[in-house]
N, C-alpha and C. Protein backbone atom coordinates (compact mmCIF):
# COMPACT_ATOMS: atom_id res chain seq x y z
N UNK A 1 21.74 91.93 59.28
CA UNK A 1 22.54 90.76 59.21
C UNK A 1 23.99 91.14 59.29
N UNK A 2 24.26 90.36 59.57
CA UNK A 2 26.30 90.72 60.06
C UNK A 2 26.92 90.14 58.35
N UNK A 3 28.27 90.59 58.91
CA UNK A 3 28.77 90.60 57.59
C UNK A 3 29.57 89.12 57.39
N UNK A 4 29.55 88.21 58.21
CA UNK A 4 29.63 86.71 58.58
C UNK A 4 28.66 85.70 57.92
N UNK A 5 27.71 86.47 57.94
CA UNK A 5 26.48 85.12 57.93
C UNK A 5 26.48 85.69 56.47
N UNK A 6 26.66 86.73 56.27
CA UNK A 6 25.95 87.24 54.92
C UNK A 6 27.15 86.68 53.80
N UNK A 7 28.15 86.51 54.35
CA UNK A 7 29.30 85.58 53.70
C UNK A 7 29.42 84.22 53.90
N UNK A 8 28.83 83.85 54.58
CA UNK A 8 28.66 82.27 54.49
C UNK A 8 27.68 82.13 53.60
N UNK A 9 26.20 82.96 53.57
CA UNK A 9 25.00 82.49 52.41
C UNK A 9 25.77 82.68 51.17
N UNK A 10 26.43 83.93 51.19
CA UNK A 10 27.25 83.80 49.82
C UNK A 10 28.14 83.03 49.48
N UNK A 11 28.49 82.79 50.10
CA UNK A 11 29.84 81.12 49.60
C UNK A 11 28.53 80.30 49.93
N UNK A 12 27.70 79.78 50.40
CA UNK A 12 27.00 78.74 50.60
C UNK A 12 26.69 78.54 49.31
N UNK A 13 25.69 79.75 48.66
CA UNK A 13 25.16 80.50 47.14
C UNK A 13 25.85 79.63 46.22
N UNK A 14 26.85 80.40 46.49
CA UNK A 14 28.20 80.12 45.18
C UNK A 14 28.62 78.34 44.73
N UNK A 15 28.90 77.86 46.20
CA UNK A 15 29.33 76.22 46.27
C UNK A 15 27.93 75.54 45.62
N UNK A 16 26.35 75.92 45.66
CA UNK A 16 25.74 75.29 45.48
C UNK A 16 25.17 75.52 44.19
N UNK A 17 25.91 76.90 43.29
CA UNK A 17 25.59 77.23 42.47
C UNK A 17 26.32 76.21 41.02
N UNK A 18 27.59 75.91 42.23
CA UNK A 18 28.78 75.26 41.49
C UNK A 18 28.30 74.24 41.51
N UNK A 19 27.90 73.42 42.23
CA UNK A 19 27.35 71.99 42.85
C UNK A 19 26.27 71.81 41.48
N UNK A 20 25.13 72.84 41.81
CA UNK A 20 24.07 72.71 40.37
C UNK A 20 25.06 72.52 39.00
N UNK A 21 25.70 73.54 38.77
CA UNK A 21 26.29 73.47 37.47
C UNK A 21 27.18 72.27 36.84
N UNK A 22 27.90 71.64 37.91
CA UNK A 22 28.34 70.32 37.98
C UNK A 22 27.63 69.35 37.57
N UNK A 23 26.41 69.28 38.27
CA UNK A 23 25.40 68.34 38.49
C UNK A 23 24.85 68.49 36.91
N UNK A 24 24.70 69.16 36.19
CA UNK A 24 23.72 69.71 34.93
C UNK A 24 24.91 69.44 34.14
N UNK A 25 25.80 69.78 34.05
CA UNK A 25 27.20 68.82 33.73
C UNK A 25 27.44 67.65 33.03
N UNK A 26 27.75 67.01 34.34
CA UNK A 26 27.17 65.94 34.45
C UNK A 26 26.01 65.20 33.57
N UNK A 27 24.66 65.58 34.16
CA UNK A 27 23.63 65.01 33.57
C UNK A 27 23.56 65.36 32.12
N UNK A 28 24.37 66.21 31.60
CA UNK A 28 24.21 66.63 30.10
C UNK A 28 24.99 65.50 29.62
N UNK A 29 26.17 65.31 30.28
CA UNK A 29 27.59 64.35 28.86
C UNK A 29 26.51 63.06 29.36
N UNK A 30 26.23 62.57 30.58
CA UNK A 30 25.09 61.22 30.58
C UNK A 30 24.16 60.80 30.09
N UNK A 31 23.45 61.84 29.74
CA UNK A 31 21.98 62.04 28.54
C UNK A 31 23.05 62.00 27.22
N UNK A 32 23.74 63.04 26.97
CA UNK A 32 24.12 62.19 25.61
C UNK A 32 24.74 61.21 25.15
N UNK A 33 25.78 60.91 26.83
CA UNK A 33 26.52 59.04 26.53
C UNK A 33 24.88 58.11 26.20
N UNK A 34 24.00 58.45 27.09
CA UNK A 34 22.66 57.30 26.79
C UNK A 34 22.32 57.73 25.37
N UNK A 35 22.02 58.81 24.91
CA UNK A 35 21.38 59.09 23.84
C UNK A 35 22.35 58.32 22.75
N UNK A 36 23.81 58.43 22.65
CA UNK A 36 24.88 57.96 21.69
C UNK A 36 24.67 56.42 21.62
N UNK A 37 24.63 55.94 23.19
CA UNK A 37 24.69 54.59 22.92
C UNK A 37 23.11 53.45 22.87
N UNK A 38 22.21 54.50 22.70
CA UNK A 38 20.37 54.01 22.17
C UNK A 38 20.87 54.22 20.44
N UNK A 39 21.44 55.17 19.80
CA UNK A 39 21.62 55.36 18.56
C UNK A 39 21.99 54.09 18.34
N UNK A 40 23.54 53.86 18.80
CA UNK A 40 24.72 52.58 18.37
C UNK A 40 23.48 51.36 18.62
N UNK A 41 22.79 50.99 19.58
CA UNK A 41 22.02 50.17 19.43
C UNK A 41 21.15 50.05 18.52
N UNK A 42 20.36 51.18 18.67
CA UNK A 42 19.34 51.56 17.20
C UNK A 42 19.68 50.49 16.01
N UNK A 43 20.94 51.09 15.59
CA UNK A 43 21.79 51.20 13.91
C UNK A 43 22.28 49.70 14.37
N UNK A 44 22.47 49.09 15.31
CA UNK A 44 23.10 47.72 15.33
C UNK A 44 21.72 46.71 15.06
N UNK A 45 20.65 47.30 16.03
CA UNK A 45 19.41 46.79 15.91
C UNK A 45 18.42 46.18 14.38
N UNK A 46 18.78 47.58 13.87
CA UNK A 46 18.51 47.36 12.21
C UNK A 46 19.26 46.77 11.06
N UNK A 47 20.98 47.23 11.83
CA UNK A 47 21.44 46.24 10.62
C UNK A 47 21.66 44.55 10.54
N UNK A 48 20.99 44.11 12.20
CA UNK A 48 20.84 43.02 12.47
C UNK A 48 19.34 42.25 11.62
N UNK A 49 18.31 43.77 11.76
CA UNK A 49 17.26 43.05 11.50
C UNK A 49 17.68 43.32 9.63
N UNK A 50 18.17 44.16 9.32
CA UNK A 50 18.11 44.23 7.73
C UNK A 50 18.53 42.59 7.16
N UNK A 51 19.98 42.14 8.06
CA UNK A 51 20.79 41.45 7.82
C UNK A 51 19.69 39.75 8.00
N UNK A 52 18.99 39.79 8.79
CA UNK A 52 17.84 38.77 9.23
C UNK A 52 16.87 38.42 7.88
N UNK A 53 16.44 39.69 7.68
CA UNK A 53 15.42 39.96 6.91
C UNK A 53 15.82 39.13 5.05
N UNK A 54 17.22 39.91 4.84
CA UNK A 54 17.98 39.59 4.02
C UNK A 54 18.15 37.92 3.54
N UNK A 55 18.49 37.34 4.64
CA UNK A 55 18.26 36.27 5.05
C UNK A 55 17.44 35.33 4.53
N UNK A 56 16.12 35.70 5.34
CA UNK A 56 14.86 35.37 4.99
C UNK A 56 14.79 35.03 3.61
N UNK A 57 14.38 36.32 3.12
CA UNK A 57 14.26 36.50 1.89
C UNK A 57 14.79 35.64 0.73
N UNK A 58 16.27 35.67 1.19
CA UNK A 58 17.24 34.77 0.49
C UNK A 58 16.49 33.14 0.56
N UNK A 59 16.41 32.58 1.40
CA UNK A 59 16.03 31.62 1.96
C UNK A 59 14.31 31.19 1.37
N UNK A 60 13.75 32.45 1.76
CA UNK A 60 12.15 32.17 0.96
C UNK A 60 12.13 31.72 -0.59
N UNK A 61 12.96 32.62 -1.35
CA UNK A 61 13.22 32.68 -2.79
C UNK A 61 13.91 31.66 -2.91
N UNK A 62 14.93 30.82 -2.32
CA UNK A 62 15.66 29.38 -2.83
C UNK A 62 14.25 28.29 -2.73
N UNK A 63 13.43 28.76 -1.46
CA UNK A 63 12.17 27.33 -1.71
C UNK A 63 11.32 27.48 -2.40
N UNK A 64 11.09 28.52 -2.58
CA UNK A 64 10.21 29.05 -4.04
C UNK A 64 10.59 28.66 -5.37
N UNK A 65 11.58 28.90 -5.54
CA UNK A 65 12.48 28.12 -6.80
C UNK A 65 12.12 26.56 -7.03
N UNK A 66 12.91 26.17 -5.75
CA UNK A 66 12.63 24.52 -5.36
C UNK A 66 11.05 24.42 -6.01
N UNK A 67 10.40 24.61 -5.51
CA UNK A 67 9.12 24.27 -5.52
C UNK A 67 8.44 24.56 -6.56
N UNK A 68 8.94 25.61 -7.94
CA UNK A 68 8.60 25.20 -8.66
C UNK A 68 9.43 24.30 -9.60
N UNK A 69 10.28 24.43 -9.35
CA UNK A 69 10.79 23.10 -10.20
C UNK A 69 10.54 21.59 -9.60
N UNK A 70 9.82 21.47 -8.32
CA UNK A 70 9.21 20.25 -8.29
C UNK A 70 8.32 20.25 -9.04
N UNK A 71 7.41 21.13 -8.81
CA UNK A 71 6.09 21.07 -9.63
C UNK A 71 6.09 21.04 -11.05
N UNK A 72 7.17 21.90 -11.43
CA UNK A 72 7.22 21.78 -12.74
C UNK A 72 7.83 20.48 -13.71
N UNK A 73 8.86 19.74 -12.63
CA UNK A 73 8.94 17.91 -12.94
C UNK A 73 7.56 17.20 -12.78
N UNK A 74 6.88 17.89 -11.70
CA UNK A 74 5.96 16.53 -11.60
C UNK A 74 4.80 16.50 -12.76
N UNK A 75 4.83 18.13 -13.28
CA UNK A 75 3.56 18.36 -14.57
C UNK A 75 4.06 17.42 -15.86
N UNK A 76 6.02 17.60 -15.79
CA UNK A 76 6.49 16.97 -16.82
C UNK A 76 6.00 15.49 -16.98
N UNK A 77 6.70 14.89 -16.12
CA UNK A 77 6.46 13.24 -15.73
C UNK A 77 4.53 13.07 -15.78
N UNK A 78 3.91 13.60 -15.34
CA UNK A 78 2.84 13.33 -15.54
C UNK A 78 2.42 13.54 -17.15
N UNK A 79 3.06 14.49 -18.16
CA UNK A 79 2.70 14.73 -19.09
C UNK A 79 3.25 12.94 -20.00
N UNK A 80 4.24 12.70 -19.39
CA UNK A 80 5.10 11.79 -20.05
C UNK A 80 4.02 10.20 -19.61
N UNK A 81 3.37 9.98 -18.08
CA UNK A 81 2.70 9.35 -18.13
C UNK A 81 1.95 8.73 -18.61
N UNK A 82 1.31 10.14 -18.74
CA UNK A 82 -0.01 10.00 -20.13
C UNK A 82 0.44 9.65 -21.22
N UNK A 83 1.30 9.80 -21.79
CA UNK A 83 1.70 9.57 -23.20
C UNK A 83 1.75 8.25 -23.39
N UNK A 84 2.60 7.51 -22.48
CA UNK A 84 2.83 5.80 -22.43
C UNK A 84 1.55 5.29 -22.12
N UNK A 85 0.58 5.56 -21.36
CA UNK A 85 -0.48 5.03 -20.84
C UNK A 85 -1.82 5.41 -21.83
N UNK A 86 -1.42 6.46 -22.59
CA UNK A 86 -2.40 6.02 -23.66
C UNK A 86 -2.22 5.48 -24.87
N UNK A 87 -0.90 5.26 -25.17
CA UNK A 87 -0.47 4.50 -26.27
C UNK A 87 -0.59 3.11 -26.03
N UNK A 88 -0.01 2.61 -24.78
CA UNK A 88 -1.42 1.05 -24.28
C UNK A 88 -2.78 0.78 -24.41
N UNK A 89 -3.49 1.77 -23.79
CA UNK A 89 -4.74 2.15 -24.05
C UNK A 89 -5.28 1.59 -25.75
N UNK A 90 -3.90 2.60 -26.48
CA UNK A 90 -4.50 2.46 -27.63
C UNK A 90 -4.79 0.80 -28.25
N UNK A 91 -3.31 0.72 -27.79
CA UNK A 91 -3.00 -1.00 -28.19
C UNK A 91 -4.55 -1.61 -27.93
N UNK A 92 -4.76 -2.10 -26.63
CA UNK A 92 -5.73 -2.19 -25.74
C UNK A 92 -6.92 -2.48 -26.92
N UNK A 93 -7.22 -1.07 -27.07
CA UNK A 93 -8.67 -0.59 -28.17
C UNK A 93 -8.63 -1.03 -29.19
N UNK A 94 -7.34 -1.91 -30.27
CA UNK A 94 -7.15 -2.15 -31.24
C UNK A 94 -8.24 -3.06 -31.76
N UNK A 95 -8.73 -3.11 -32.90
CA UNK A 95 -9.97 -3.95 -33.63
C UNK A 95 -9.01 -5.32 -33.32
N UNK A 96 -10.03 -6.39 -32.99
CA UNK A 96 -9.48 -7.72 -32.64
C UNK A 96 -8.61 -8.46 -33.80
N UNK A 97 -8.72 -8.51 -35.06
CA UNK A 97 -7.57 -8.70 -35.92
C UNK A 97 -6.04 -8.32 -35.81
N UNK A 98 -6.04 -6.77 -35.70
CA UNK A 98 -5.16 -6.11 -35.37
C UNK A 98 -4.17 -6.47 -34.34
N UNK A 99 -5.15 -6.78 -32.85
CA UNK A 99 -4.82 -6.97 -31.64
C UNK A 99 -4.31 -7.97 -31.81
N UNK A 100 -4.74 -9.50 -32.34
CA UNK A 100 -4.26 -10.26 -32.29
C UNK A 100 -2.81 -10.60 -33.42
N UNK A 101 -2.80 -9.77 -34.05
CA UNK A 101 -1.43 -9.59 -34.91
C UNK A 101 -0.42 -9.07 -33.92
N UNK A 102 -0.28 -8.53 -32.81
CA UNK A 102 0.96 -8.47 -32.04
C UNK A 102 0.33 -9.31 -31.19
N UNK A 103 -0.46 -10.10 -30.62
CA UNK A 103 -0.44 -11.19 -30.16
C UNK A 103 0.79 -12.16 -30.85
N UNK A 104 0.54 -12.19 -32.37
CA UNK A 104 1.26 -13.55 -32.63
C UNK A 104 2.38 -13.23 -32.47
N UNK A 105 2.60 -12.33 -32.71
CA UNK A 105 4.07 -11.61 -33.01
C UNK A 105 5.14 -12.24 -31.61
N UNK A 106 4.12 -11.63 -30.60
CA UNK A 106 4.41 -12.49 -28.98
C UNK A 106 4.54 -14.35 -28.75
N UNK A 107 3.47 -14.52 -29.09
CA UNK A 107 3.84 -16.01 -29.49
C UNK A 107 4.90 -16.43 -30.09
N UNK A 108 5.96 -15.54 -31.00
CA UNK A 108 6.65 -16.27 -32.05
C UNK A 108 8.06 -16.65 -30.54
N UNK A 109 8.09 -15.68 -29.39
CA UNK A 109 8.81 -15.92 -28.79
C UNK A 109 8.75 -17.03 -27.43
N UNK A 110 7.69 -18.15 -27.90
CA UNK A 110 7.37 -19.07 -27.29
C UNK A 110 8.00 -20.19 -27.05
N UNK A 111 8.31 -21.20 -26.33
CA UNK A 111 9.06 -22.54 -26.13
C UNK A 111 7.86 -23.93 -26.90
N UNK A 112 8.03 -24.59 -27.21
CA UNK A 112 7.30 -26.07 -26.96
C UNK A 112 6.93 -26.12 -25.80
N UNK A 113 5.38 -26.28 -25.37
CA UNK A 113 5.16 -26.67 -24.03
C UNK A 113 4.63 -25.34 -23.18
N UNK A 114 4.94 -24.76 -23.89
CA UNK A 114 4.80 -23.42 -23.04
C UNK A 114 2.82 -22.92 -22.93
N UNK A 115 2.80 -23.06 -21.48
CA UNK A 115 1.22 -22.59 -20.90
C UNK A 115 1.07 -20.84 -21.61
N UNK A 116 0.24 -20.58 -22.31
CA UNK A 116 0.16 -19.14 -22.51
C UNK A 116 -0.93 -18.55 -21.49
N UNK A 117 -0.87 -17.85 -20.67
CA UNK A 117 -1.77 -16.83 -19.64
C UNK A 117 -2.18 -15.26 -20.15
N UNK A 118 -3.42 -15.03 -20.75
CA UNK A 118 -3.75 -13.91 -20.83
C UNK A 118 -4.50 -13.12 -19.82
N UNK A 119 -4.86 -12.04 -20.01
CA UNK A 119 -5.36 -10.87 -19.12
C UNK A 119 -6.83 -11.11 -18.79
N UNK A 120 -8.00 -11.10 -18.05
CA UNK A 120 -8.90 -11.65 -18.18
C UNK A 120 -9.75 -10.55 -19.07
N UNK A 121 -9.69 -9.34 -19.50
CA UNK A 121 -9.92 -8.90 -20.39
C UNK A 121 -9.42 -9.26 -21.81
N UNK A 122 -8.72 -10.04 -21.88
CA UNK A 122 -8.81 -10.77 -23.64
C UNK A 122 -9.43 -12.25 -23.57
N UNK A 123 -10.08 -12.19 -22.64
CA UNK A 123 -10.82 -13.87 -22.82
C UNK A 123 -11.28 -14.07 -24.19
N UNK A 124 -11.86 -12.85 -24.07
CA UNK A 124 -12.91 -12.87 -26.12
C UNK A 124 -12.15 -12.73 -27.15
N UNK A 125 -11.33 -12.34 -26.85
CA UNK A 125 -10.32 -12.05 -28.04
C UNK A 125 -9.21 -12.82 -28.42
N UNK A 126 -8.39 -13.26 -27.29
CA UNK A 126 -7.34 -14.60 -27.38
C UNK A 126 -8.43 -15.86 -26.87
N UNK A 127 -8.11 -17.03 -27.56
CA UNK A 127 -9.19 -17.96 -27.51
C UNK A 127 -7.94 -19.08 -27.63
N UNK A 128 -8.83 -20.27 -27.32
CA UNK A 128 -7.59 -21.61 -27.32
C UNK A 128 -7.11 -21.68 -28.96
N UNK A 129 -8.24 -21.54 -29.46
CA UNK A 129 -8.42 -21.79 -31.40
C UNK A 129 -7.10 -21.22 -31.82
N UNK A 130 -7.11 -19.76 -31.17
CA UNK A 130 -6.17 -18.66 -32.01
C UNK A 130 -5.00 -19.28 -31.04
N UNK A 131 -4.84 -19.84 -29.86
CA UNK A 131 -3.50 -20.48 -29.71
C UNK A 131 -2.84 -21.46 -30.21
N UNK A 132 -3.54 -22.40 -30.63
CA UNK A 132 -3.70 -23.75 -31.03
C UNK A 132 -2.99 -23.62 -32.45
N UNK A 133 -4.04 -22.55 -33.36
CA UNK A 133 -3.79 -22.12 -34.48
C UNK A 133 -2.32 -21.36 -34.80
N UNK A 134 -1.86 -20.52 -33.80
CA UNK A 134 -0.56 -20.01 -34.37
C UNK A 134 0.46 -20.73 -33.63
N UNK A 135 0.44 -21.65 -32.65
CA UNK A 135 1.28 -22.87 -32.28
C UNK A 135 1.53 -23.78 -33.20
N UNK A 136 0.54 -24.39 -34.26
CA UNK A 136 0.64 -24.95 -35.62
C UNK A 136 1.56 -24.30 -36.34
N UNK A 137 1.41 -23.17 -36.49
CA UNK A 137 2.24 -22.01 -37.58
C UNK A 137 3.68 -22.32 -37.22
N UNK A 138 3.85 -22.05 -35.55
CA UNK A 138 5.29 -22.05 -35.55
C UNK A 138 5.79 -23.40 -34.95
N UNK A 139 5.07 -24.01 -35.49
CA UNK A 139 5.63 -25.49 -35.02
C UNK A 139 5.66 -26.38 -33.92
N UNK A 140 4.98 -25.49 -32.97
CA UNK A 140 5.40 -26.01 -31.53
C UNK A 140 4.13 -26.38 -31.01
N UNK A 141 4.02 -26.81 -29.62
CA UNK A 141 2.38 -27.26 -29.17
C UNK A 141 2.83 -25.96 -27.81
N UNK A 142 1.07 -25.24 -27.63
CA UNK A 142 0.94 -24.20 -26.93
C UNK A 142 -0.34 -24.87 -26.30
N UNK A 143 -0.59 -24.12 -24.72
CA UNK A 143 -2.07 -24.53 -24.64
C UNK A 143 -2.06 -22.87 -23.61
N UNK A 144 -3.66 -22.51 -23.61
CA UNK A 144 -3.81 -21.68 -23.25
C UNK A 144 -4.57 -21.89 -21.61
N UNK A 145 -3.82 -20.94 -20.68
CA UNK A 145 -4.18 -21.54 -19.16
C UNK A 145 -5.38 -21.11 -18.97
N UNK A 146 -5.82 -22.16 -17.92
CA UNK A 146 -7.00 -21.32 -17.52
C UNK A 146 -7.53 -20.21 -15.99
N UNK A 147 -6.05 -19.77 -15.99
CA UNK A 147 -5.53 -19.12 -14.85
C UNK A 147 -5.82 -17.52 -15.80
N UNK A 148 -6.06 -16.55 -15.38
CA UNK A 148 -5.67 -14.97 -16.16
C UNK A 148 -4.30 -14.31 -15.45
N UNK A 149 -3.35 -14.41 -16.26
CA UNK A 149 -2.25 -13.66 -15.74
C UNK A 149 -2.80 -11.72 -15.08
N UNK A 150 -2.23 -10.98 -14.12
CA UNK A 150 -2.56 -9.67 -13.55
C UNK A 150 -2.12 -8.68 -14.46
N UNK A 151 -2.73 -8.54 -15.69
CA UNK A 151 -1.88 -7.76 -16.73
C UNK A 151 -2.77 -7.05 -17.43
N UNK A 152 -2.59 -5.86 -17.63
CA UNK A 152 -3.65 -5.53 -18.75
C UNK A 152 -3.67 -6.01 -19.73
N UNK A 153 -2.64 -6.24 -21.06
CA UNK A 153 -2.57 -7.00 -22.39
C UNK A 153 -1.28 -7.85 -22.32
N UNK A 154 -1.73 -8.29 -23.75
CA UNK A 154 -0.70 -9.10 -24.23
C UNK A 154 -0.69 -10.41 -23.65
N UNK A 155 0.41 -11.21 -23.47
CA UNK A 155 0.66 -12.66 -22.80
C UNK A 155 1.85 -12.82 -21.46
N UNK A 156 1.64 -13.99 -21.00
CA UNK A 156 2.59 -14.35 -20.08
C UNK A 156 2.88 -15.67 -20.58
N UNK A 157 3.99 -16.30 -20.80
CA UNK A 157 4.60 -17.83 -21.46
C UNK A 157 5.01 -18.19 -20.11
N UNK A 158 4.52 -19.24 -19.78
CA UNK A 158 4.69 -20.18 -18.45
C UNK A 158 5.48 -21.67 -19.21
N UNK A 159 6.39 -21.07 -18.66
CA UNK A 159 7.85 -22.55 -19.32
C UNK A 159 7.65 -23.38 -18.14
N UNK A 160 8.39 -24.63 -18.77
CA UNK A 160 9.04 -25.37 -17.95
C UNK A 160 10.34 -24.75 -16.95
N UNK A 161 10.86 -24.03 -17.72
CA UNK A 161 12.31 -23.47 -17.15
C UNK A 161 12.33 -22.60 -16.81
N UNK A 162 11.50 -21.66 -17.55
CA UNK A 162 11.16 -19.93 -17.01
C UNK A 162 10.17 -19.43 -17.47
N UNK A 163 9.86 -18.34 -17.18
CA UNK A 163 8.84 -17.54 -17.48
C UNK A 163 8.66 -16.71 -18.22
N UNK A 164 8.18 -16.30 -19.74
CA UNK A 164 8.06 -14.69 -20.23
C UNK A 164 7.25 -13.96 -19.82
N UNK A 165 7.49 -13.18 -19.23
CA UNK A 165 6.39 -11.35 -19.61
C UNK A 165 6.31 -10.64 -20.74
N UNK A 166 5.71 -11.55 -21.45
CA UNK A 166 5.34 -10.37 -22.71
C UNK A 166 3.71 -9.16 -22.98
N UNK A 167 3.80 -8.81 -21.36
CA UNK A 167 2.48 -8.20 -21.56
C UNK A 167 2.94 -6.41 -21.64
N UNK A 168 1.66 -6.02 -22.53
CA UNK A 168 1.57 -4.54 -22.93
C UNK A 168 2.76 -3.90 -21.17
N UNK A 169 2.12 -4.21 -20.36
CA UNK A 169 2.80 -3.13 -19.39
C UNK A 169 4.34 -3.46 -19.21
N UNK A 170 4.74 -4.56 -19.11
CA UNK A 170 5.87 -5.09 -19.31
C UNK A 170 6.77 -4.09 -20.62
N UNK A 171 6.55 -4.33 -21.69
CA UNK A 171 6.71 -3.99 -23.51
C UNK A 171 6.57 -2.38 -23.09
N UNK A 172 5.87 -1.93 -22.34
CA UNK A 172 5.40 0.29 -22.32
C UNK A 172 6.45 -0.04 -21.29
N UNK A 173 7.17 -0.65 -20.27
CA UNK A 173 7.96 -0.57 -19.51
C UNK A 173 9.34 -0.31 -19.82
N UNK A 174 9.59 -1.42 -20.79
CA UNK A 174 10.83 -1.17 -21.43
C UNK A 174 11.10 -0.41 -22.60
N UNK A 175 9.98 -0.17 -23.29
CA UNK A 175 9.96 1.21 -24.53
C UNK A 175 9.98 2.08 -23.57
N UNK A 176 9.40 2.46 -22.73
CA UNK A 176 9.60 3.62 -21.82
C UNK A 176 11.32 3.61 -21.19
N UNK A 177 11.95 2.95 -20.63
CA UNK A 177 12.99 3.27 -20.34
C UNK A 177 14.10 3.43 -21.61
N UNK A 178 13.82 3.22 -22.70
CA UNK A 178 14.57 3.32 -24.04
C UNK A 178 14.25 4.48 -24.58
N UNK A 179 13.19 4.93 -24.25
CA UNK A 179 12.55 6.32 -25.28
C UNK A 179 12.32 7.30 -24.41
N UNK A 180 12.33 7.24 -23.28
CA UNK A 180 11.79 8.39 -22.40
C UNK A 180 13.07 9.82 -22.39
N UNK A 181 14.03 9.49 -22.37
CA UNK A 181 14.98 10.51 -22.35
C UNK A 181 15.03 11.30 -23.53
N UNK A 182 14.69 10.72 -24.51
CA UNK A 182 14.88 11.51 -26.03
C UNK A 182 13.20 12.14 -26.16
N UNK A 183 12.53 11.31 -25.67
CA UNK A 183 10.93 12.09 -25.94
C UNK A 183 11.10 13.46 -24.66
N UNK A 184 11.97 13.39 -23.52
CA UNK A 184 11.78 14.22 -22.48
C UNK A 184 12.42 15.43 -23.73
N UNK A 185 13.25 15.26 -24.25
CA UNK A 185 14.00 16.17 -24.62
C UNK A 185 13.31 16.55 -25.62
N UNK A 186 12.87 16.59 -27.03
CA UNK A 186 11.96 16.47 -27.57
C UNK A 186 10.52 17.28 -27.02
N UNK A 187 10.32 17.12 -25.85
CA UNK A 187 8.86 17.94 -25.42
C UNK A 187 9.58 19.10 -24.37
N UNK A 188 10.26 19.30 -23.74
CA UNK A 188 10.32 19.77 -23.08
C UNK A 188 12.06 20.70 -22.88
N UNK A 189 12.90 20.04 -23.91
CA UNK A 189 14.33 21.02 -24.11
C UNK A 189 15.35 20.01 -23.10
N UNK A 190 16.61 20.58 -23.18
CA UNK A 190 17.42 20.17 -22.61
C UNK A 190 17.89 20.64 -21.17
N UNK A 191 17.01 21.44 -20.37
CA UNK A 191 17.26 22.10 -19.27
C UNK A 191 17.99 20.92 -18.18
């Protein structure tokens, strides 16, 4: 080989040796710009999902809360239910003497004239006699309808002018809105 060619393969050599080394170069700072910026994603990736997650969590635990303090009103109020609704009950069950002693008691807030309407469950127990009879007492004339007021106990006074509700649910209606806040407190604290 001449001493031409054998110097061109060698600079050829050399330029392509340079060319490789460039190239590997190169592909090294590019593999680690990608590798640097898969990390930065990585770490952005997670503190997005930590930050999500966080979130969540936050968010799960406020309806969890919620939810038991619905539940835990609605056990209340239901506890409070019962209480009014069996103290009617009780009324209700009272031996017919008894019963009819807050009967009269109701009557005393009667007009002259006034139609009395009971529940059709006190047919046996309020009778015209026992109206007739404590209308005498308080002076006035009563007659008993022969309509049944929609009530569990007690009476309805059908005026000329107006109307009373003096029945048990009516009476647990308004003891209940007078007593319920102090019995809530009383069973259950001041939360």
């Amino acid at each position: 080989m001449n001493k031409i060619a054998e110097k061109i393969i060698s600079d050829a050599s050399a330029a392509a040796e340079e060319v490789i080394k460039e190239a590997m170069l190169t592909a090294e700072k590019t593999l680690a710009a990608a590798k640097a910026e898969a990390e930065n994603l990585a770490a952005a990736a997670e503190s997005e999902r930590k930050a999500y997650s966080a979130a969540a969590v936050s968010a799960a635990k406020v309806n969890a809360e919620l939810e038991i303090r619905k539940r835990r009103l609605s056990a209340e109020k239901k506890v409070l239910d019962d209480i009014y609704e069996t103290a009617e009950k009780n009324i209700l069950s009272l031996k017919k003497a008894e019963y009819l002693k807050i009967v009269e008691q109701m009557l005393s807030y009667a007009d002259d004239g006034d139609e009395v309407m009971i529940s059709e469950n006190d047919k046996d127990r309020i009778t015209a006699g026992f109206i007739s009879k404590t209308a005498k007492k308080l002076g006035i004339k009563l007659s008993l309808s022969d309509k049944f007021a929609p009530i569990s106990g007690g009476i309805v006074l059908k005026g000329k002018y107006a109307d009373k509700n003096l029945s048990l649910t009516e009476d647990f209606r308004e003891l209940r809105n007078e007593t319920e806040p102090e019995l809530w407190r009383a069973l259950f604290g001041n939360r």
